[in-house]
N, C-alpha and C. Protein backbone atom coordinates (compact mmCIF):
# COMPACT_ATOMS: atom_id res chain seq x y z
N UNK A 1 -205.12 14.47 -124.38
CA UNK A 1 -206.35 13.76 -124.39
C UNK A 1 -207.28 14.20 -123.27
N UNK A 2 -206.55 14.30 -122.44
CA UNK A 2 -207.56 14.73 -121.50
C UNK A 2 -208.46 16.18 -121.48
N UNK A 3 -207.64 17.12 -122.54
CA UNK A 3 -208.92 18.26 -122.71
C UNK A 3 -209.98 17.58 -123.81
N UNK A 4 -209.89 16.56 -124.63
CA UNK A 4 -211.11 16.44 -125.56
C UNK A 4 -212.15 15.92 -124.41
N UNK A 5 -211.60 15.43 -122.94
CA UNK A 5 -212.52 14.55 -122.05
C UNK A 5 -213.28 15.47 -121.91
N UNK A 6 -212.22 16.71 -121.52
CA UNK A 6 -213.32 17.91 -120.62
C UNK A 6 -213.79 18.45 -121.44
N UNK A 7 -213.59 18.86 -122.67
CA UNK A 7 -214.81 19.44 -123.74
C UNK A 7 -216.09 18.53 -123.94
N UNK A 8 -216.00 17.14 -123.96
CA UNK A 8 -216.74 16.36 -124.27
C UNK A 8 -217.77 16.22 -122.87
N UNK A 9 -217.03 16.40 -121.82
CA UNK A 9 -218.05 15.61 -120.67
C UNK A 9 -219.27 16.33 -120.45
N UNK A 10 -220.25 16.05 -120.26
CA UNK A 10 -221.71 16.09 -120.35
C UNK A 10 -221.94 17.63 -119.41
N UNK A 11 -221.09 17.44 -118.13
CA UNK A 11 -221.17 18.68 -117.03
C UNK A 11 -220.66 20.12 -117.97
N UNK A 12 -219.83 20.11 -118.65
CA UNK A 12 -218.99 21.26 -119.24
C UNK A 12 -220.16 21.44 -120.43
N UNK A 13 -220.38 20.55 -121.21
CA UNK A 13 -220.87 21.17 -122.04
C UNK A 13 -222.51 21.23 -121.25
N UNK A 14 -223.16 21.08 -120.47
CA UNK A 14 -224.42 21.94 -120.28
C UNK A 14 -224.21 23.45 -119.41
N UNK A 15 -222.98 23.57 -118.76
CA UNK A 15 -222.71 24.64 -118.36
C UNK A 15 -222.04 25.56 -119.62
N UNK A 16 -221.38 25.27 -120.59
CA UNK A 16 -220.85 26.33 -121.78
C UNK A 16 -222.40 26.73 -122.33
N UNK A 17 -223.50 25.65 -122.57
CA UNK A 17 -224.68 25.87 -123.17
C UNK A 17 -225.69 26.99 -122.23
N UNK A 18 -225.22 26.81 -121.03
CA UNK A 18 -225.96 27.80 -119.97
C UNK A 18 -225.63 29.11 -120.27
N UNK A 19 -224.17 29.20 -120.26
CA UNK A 19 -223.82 30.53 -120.51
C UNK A 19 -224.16 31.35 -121.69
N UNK A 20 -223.95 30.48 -122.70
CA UNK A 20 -224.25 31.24 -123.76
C UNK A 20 -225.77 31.94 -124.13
N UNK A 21 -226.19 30.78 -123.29
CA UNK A 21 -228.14 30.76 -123.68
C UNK A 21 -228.23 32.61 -122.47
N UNK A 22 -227.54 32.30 -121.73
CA UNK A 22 -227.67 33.41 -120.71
C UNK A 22 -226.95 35.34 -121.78
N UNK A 23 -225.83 34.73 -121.85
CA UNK A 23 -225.58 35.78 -122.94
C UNK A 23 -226.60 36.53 -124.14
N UNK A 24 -227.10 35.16 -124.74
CA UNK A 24 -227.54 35.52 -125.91
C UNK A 24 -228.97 36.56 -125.59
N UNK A 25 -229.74 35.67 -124.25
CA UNK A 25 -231.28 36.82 -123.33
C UNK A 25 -230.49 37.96 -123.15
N UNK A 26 -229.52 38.24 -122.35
CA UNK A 26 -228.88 39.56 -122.02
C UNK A 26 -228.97 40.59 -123.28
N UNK A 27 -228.04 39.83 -124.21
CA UNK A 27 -228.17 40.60 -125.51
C UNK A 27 -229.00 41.18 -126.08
N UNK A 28 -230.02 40.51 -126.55
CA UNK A 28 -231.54 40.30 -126.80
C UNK A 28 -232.50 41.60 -126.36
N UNK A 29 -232.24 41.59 -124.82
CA UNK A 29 -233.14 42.41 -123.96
C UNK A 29 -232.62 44.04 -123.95
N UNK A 30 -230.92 44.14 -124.02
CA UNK A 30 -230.22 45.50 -124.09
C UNK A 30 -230.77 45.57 -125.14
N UNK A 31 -230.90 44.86 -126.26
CA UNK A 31 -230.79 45.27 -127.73
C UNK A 31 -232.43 46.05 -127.75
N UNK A 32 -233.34 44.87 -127.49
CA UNK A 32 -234.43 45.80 -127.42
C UNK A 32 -235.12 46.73 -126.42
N UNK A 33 -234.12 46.69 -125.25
CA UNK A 33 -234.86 48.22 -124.20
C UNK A 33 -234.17 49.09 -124.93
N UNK A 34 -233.51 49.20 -125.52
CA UNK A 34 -232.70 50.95 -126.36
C UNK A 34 -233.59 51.28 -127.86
N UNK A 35 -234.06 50.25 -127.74
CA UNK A 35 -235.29 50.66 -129.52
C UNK A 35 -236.69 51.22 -128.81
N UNK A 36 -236.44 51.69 -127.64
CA UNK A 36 -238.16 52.08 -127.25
C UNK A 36 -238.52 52.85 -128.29
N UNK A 37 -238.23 54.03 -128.78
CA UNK A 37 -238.78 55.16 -129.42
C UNK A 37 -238.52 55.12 -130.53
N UNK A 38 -239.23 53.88 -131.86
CA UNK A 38 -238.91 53.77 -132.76
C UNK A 38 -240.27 53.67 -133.84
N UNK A 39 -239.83 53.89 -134.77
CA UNK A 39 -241.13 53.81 -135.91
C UNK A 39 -241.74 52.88 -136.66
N UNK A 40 -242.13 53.29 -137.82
CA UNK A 40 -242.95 51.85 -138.46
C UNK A 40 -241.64 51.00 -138.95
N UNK A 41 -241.12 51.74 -139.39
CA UNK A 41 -239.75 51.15 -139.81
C UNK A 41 -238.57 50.29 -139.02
N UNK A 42 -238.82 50.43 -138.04
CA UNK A 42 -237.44 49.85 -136.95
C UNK A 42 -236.17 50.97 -136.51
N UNK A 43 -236.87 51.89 -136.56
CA UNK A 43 -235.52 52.84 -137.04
C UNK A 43 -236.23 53.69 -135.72
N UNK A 44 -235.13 54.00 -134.89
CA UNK A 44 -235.34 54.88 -133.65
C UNK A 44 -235.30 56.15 -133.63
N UNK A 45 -236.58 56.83 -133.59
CA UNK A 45 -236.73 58.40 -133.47
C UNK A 45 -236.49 58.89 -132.74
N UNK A 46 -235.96 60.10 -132.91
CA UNK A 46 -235.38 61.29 -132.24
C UNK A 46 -236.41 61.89 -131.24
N UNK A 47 -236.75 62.37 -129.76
CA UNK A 47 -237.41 63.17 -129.47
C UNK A 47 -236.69 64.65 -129.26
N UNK A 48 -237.27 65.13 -129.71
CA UNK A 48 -236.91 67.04 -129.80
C UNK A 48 -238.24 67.73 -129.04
N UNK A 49 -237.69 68.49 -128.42
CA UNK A 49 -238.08 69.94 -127.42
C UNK A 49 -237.76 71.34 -127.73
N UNK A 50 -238.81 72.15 -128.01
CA UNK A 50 -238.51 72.56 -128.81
C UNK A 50 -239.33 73.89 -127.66
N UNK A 51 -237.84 74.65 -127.37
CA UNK A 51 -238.20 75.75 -126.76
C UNK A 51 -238.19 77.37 -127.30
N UNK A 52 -239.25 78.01 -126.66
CA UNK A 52 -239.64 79.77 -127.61
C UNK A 52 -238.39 80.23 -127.03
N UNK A 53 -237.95 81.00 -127.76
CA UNK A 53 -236.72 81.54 -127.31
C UNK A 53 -237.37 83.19 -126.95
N UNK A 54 -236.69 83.84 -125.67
CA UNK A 54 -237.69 84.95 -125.24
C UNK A 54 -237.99 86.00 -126.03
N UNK A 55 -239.11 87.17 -125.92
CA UNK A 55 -238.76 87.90 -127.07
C UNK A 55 -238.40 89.35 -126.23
N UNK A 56 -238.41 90.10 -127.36
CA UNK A 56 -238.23 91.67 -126.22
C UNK A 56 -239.19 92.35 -126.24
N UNK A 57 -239.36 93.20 -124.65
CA UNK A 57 -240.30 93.99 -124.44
C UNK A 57 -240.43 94.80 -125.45
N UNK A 58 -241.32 95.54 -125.66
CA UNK A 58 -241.87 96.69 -126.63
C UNK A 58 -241.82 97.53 -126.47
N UNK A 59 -240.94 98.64 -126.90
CA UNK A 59 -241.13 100.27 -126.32
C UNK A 59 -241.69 100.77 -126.86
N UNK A 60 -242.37 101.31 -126.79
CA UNK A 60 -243.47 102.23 -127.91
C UNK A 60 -242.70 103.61 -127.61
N UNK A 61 -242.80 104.50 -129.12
CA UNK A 61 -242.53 105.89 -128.68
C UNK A 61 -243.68 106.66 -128.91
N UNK A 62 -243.58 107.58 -128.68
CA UNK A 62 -244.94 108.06 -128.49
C UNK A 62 -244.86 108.90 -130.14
N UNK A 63 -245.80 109.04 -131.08
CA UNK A 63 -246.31 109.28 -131.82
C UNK A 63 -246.69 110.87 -131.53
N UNK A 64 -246.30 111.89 -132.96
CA UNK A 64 -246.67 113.02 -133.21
C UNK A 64 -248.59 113.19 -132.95
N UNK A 65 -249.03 112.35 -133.77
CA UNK A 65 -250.37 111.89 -133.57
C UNK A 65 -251.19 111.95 -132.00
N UNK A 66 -249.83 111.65 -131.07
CA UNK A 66 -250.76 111.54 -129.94
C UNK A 66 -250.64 112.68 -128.89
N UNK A 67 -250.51 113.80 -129.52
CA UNK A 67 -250.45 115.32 -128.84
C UNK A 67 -252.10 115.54 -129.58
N UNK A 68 -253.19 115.93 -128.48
CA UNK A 68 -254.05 116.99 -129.47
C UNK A 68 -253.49 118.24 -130.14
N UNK A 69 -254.20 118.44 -131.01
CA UNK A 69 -253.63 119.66 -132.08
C UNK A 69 -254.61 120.96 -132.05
N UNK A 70 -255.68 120.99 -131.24
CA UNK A 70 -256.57 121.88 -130.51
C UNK A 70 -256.13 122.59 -129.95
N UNK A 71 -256.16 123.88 -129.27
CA UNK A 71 -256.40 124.86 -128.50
C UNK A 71 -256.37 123.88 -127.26
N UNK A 72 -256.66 123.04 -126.66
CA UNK A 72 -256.96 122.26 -125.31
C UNK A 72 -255.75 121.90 -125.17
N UNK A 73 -255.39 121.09 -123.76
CA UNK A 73 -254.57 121.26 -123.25
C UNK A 73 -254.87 119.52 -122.65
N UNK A 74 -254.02 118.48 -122.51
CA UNK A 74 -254.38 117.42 -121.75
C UNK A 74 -254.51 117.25 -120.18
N UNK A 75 -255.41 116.67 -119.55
CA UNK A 75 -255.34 116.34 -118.51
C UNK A 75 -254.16 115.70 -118.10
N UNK A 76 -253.24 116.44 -116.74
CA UNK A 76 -252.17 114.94 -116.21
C UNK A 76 -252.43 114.40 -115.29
N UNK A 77 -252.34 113.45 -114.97
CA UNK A 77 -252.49 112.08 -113.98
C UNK A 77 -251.57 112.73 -112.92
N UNK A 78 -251.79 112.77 -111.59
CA UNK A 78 -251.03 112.76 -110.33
C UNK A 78 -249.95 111.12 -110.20
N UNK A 79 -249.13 111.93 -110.04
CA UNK A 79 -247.40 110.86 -109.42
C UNK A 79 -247.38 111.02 -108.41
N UNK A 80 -247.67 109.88 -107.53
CA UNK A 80 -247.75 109.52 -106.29
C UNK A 80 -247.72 110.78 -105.37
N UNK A 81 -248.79 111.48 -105.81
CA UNK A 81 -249.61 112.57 -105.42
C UNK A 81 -248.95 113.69 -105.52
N UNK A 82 -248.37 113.73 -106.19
CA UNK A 82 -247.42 115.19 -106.94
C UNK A 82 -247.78 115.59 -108.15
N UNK A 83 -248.13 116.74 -108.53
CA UNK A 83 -248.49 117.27 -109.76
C UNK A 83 -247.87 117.53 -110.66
N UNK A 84 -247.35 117.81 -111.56
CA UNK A 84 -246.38 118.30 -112.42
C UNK A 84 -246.30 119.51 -112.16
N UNK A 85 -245.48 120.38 -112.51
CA UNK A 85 -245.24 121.46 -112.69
C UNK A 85 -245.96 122.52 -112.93
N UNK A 86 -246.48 123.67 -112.56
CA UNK A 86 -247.38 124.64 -113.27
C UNK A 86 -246.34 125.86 -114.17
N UNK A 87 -246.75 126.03 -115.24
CA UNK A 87 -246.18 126.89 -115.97
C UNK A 87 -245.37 127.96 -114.98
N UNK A 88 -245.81 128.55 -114.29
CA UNK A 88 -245.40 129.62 -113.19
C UNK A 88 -243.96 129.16 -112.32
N UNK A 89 -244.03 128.50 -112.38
CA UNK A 89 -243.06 127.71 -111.52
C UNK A 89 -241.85 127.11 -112.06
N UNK A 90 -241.88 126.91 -113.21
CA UNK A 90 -240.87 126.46 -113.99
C UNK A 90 -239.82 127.79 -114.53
N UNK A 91 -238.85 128.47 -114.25
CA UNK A 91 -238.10 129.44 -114.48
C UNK A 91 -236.55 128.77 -115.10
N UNK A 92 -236.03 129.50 -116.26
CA UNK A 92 -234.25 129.56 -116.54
C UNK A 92 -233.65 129.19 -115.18
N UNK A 93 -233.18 128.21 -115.71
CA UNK A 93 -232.05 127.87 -114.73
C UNK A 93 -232.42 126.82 -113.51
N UNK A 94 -233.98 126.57 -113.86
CA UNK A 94 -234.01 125.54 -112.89
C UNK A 94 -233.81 124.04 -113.12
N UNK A 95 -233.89 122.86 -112.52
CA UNK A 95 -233.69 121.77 -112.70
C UNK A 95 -234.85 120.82 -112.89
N UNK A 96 -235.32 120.18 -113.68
CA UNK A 96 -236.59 119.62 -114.25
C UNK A 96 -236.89 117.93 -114.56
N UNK A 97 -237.66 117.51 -114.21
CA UNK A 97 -237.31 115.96 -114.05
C UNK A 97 -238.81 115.58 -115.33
N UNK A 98 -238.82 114.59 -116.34
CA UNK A 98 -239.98 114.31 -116.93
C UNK A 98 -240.65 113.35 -116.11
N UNK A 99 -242.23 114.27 -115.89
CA UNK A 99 -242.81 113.32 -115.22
C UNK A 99 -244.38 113.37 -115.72
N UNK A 100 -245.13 111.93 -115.30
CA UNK A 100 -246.40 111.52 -115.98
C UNK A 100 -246.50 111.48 -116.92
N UNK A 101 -245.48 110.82 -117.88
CA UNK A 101 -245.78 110.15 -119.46
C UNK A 101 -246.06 108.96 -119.35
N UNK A 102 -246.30 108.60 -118.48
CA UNK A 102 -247.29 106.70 -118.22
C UNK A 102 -245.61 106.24 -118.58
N UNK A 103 -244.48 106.30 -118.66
CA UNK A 103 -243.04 105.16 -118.90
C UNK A 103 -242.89 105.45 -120.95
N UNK A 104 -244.04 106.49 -121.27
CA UNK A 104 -244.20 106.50 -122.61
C UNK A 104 -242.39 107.52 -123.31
N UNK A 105 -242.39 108.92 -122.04
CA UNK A 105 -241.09 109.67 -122.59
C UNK A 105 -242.06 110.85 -122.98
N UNK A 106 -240.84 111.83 -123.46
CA UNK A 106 -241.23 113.01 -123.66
C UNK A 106 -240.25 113.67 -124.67
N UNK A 107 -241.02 113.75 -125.83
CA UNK A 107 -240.54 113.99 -127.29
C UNK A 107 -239.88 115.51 -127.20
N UNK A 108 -238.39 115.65 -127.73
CA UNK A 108 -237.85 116.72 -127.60
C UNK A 108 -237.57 117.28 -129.06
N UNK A 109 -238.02 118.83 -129.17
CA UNK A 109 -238.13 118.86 -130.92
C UNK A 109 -236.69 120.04 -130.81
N UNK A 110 -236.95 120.22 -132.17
CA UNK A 110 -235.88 121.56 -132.89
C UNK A 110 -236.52 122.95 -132.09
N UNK A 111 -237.77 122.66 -132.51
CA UNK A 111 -238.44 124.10 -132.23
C UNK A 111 -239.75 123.82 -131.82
N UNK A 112 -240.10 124.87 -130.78
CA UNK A 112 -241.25 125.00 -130.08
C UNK A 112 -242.13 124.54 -130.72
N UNK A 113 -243.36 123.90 -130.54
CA UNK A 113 -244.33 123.74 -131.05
C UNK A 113 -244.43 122.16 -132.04
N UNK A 114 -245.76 121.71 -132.30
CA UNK A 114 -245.85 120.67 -132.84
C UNK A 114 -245.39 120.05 -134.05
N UNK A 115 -245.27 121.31 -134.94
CA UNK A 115 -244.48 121.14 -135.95
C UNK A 115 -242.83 120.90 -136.08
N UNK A 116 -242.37 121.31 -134.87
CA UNK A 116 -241.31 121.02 -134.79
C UNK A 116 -240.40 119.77 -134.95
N UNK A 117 -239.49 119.30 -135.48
CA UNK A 117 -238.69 118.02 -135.83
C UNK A 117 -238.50 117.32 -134.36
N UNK A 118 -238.53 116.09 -134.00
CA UNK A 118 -238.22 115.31 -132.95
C UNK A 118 -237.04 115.49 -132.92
N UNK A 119 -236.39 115.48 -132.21
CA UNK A 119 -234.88 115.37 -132.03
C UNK A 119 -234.41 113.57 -131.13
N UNK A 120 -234.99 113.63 -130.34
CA UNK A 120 -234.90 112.86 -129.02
C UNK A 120 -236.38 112.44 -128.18
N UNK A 121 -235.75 111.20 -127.30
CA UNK A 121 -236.77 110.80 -126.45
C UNK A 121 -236.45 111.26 -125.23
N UNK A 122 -236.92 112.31 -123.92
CA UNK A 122 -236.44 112.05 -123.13
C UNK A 122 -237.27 110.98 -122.04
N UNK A 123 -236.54 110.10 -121.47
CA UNK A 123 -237.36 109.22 -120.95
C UNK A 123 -237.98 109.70 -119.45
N UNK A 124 -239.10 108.59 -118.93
CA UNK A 124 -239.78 109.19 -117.78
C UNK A 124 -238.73 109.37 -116.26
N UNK A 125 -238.58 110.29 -115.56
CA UNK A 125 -237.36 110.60 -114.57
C UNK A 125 -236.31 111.01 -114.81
N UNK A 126 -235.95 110.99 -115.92
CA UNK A 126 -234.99 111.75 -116.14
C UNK A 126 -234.95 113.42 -116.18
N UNK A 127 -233.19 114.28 -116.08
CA UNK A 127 -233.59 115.20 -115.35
C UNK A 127 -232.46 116.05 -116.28
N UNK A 128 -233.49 117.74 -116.39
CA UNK A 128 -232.70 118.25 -117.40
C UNK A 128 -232.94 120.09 -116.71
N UNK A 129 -232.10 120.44 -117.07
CA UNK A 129 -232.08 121.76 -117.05
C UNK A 129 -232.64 123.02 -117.56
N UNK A 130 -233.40 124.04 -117.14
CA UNK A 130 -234.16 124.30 -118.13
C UNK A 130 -233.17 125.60 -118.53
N UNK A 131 -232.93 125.95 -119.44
CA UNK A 131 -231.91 126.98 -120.66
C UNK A 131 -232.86 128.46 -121.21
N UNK A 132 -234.39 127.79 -121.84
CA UNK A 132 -234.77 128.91 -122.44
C UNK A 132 -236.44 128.70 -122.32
N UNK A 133 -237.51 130.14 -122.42
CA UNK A 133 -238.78 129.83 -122.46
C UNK A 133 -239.15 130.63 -121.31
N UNK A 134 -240.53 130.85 -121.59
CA UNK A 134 -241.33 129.59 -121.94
C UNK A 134 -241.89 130.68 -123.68
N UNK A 135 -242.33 129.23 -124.23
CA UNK A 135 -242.85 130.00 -125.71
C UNK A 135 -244.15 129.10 -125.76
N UNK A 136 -245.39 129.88 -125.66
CA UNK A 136 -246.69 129.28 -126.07
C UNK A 136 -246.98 129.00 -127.29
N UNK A 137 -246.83 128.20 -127.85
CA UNK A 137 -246.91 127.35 -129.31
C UNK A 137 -247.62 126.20 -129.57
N UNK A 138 -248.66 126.20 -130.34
CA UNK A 138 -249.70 124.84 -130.91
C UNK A 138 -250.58 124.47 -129.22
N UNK A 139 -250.86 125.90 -128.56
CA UNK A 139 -251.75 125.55 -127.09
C UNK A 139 -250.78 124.71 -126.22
N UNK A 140 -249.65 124.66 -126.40
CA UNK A 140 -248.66 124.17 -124.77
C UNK A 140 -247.91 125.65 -124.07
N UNK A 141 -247.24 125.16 -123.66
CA UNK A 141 -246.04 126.12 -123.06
C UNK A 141 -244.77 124.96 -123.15
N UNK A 142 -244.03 125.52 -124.21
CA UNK A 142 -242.22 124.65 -124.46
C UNK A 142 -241.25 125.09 -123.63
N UNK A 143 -240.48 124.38 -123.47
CA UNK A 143 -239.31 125.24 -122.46
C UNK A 143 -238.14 124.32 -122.71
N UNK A 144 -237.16 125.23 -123.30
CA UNK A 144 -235.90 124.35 -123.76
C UNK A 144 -234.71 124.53 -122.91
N UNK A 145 -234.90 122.55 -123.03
CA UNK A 145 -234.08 122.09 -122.18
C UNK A 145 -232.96 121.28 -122.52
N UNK A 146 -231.77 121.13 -121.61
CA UNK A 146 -230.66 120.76 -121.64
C UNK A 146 -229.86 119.64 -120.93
N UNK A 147 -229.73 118.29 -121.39
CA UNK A 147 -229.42 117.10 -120.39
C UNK A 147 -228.38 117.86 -119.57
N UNK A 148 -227.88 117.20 -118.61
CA UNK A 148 -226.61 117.58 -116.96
C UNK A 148 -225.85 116.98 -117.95
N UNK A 149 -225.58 115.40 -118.17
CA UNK A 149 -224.71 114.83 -118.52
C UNK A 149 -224.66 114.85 -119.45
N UNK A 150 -224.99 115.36 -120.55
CA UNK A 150 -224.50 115.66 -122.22
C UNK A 150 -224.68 116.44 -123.13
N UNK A 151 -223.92 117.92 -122.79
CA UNK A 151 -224.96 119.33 -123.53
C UNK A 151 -225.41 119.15 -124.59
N UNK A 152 -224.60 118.41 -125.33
CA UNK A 152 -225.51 117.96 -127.04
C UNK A 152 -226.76 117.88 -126.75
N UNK A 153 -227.16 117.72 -125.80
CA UNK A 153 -228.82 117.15 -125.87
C UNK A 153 -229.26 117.78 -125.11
N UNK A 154 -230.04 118.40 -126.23
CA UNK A 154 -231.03 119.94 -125.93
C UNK A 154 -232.20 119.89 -126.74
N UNK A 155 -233.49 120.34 -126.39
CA UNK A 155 -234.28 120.53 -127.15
C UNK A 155 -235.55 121.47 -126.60
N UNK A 156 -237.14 121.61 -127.30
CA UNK A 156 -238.02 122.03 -127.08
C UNK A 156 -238.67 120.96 -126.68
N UNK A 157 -239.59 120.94 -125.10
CA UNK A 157 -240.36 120.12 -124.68
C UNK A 157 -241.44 120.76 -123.92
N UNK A 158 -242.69 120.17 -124.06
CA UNK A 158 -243.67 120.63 -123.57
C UNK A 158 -243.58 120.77 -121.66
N UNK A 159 -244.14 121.48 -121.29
CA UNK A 159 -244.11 122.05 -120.10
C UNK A 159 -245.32 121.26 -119.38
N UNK A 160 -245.73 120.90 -119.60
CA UNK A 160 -246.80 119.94 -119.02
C UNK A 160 -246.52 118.71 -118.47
N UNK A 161 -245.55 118.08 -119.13
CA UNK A 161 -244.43 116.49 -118.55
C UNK A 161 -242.93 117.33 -117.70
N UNK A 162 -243.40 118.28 -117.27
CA UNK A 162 -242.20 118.52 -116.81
C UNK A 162 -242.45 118.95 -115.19
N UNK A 163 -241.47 118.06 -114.39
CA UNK A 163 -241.81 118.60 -112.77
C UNK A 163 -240.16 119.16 -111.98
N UNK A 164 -240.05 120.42 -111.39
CA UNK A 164 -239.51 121.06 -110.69
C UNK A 164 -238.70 120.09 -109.83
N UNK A 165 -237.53 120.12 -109.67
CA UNK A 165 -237.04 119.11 -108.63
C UNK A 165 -235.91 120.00 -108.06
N UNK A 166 -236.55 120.41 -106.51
CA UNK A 166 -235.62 121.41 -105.99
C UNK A 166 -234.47 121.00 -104.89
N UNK A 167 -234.19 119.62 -105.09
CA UNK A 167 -232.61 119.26 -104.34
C UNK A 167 -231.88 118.77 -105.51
N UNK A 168 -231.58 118.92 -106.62
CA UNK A 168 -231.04 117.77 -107.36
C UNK A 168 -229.66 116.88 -106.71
């Protein structure tokens, strides 16, 4: 008998009524701070971020197109005040670095001259041996050359992207 007292007595039950009333706001308030980002519907949307994923630089190769096909000869740009090579100077057996293709490379064919098949890119600084030449063909001077590190790779390249490098 004495628990129906204490369920019944006036103190217990406004404190069980406290708690619950306290529960039920708690509830209430979690329930609606977690619906911030929701729609017409009641229904809680997703936020998404939505990042470019990087892309890759561009190498351009240089194009048959962008040799003149004239009798003329192109101007080269000075490398940090070094000239390229003068025809005279370039001999069998010396060591040859491609230089002043702007980072563009220097197209290596089958055979002398413009008509010749591409074979390869050689890129700017890199360093090759020279084997054979010189042969004046389509207004250059070619001189075929030979990578250090991989005899497979040989070709005809214009003498104009090409600079003398006498310590290798």
């Amino acid at each position: 008998m004495r628990i129906f007292r204490f369920l019944f007595d006036p103190w217990t039950l406004a404190g069980m009524l406290i708690v619950a009333f306290s529960l039920l706001v708690t509830t209430l308030f979690i329930f609606l701070g977690l619906r911030g980002n929701t729609g017409e519907s009641g229904i809680p949307t997703a936020a998404l971020t939505v990042i470019a994923a990087p892309t890759l630089t561009s190498t351009s190769l240089v194009t048959d197109n962008q040799f003149p096909t004239s009798g003329t000869t192109t101007p080269i740009p000075q490398e940090d005040g070094l000239l390229p090579a003068e025809d005279d100077q370039i001999a069998v057996g010396m060591i040859v670095q491609v230089s002043g293709t702007g980072g563009d490379g220097l197209r290596f064919r089958d055979a002398p001259g413009l008509d010749g098949k591409v074979k390869f890119l050689g890129l700017e600084a890199e360093v090759f041996q020279v084997v054979d030449g010189p042969q004046d063909v389509s207004g250059f001077t070619w001189w075929y050359l030979a990578a250090l590190y991989d005899e497979s790779i040989q070709g005809w390249a214009v003498g104009n992207y090409l600079k003398v490098i006498q310590n290798p």
